[in-house]
Protein backbone atom coordinates (compact mmCIF):
# COMPACT_ATOMS: atom_id res chain seq x y z
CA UNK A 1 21.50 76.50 144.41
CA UNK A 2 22.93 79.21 146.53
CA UNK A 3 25.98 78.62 148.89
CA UNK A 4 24.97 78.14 152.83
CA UNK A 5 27.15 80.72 154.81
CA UNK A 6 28.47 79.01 157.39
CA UNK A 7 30.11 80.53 160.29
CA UNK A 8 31.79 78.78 163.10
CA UNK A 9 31.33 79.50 166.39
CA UNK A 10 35.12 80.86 166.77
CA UNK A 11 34.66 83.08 163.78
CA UNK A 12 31.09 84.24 165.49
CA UNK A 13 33.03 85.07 168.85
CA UNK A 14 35.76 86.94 166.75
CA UNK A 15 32.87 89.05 165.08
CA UNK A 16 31.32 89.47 168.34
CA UNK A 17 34.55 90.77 169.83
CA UNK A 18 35.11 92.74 166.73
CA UNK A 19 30.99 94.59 167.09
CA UNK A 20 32.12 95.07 170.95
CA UNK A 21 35.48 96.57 170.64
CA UNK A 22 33.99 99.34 168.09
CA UNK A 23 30.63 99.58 170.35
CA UNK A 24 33.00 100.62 173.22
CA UNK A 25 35.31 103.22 170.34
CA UNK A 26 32.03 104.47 170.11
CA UNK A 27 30.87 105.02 173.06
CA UNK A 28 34.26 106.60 174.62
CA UNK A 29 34.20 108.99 171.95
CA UNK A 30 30.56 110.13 172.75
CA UNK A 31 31.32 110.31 176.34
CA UNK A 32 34.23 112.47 176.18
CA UNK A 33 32.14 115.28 173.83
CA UNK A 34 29.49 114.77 176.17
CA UNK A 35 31.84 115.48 179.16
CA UNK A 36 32.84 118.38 177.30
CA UNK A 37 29.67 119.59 176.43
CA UNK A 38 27.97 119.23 179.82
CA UNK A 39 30.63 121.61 181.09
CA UNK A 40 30.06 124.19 177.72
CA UNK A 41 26.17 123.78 178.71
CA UNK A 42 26.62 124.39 182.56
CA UNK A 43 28.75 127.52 182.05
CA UNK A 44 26.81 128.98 179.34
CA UNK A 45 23.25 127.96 181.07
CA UNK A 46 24.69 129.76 184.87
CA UNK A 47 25.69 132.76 183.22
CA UNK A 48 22.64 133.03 181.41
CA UNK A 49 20.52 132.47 184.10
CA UNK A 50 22.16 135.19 186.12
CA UNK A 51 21.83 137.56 183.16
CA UNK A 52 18.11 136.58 183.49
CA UNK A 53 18.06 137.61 187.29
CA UNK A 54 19.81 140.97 185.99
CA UNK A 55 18.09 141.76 183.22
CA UNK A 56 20.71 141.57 180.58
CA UNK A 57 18.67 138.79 178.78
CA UNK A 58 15.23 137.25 178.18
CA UNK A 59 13.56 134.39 179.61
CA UNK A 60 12.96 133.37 175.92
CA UNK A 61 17.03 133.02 175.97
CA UNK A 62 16.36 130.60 178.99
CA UNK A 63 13.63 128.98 177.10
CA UNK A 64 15.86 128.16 174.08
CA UNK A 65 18.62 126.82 176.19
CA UNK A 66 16.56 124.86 178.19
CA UNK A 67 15.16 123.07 174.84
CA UNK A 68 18.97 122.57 172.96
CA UNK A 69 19.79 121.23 176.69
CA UNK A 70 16.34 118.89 176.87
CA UNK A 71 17.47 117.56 173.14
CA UNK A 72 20.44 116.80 174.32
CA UNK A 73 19.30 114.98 177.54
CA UNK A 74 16.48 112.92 175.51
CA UNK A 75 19.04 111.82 172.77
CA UNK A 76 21.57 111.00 175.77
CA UNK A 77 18.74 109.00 177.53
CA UNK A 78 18.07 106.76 174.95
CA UNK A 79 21.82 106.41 173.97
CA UNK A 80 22.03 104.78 177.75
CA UNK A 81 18.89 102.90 176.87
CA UNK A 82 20.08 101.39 173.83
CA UNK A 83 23.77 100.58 175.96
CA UNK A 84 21.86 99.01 178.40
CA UNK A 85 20.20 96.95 175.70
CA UNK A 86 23.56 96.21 173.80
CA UNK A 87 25.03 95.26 177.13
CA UNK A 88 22.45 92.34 177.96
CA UNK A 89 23.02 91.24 174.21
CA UNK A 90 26.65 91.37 174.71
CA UNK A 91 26.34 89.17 177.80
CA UNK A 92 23.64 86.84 176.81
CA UNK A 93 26.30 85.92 173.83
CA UNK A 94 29.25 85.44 176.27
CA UNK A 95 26.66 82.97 178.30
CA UNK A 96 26.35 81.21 175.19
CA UNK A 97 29.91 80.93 174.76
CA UNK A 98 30.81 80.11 178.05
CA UNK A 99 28.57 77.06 177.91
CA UNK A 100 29.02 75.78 174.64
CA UNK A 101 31.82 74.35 172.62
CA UNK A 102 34.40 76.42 172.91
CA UNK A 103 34.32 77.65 176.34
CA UNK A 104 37.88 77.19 177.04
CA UNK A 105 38.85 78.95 174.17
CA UNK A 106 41.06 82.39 175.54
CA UNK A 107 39.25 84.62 173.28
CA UNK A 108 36.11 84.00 175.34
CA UNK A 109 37.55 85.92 177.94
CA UNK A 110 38.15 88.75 176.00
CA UNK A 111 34.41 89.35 175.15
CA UNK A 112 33.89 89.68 179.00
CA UNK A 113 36.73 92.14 179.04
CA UNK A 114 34.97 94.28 175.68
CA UNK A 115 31.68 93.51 178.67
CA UNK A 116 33.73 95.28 181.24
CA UNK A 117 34.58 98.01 179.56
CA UNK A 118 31.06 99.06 178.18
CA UNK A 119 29.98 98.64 182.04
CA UNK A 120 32.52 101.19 182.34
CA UNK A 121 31.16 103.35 179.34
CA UNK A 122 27.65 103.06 180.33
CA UNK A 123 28.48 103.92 183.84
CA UNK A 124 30.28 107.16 182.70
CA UNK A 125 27.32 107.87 180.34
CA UNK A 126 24.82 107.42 183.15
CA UNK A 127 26.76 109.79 185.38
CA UNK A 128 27.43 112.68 181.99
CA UNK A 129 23.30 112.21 181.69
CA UNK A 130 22.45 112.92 185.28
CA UNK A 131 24.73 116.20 185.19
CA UNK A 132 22.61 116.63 182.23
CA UNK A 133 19.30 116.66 183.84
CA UNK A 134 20.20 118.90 186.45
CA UNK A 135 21.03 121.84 184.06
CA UNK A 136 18.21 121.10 182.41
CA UNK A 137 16.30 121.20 185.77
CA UNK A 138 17.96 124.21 186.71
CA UNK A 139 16.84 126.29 183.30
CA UNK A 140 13.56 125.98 184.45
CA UNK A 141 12.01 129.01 184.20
């Protein structure tokens, strides 16, 4: 007969904690390249468009920016989708918590702080992805 795992519900907020803390390493660290690379992709997409207007380059250059830039946006759209998702998860659980057992136990709280800060995250990721779609809107050809 094989052992039962058995997992309190202190050691399930601890993991939970533990999954939201690196969820929110995560995320910071993809927001800050994409910061970085929406201002690579705005510079290099302006001056290319201008060397459109001049005729320095080809409106196939524009077309191949405007599809490493629509990657880019797609992948970043459905990072923020899955966020969103891990974000109701994340505060479903801390319901759960907060009206069970061990709702007075201090580590509750710091779930809804690991909640806070992916607000935070996702809030910085929606703003990187809108900056996104307007290069992207503006390499239109």
């Amino acid at each position: 007969m094989a052992k039962q795992a058995f997992v309190t519900d202190e050691e399930r907020l601890n993991q939970e904690i533990t999954h939201a803390k690196e969820y929110n390493k995560e995320l910071k660290a993809h927001n800050l390249q994409l910061t970085n690379d929406v201002k690579k992709l705005t510079a290099e997409s302006n001056s290319l468009k201008q060397r459109v207007r001049r005729g320095q380059a080809q409106a196939d250059q524009l077309a191949a920016q405007k599809q490493k830039v629509s990657g880019l946006l797609a992948s970043n759209q459905k990072l923020l989708t899955d966020s969103r998702t891990e974000l109701g998860r994340q505060e479903k659980i801390y319901s759960e918590f907060k009206s069970g057992k061990i709702a007075t136990n201090p580590e509750t709280e710091k779930l809804m702080q690991e909640i806070t800060v992916l607000k935070t995250n996702i809030t910085k990721l929606d703003g990187e992805t809108k900056k996104l779609a307007a290069v992207n809107d503006r390499l239109s050809v």
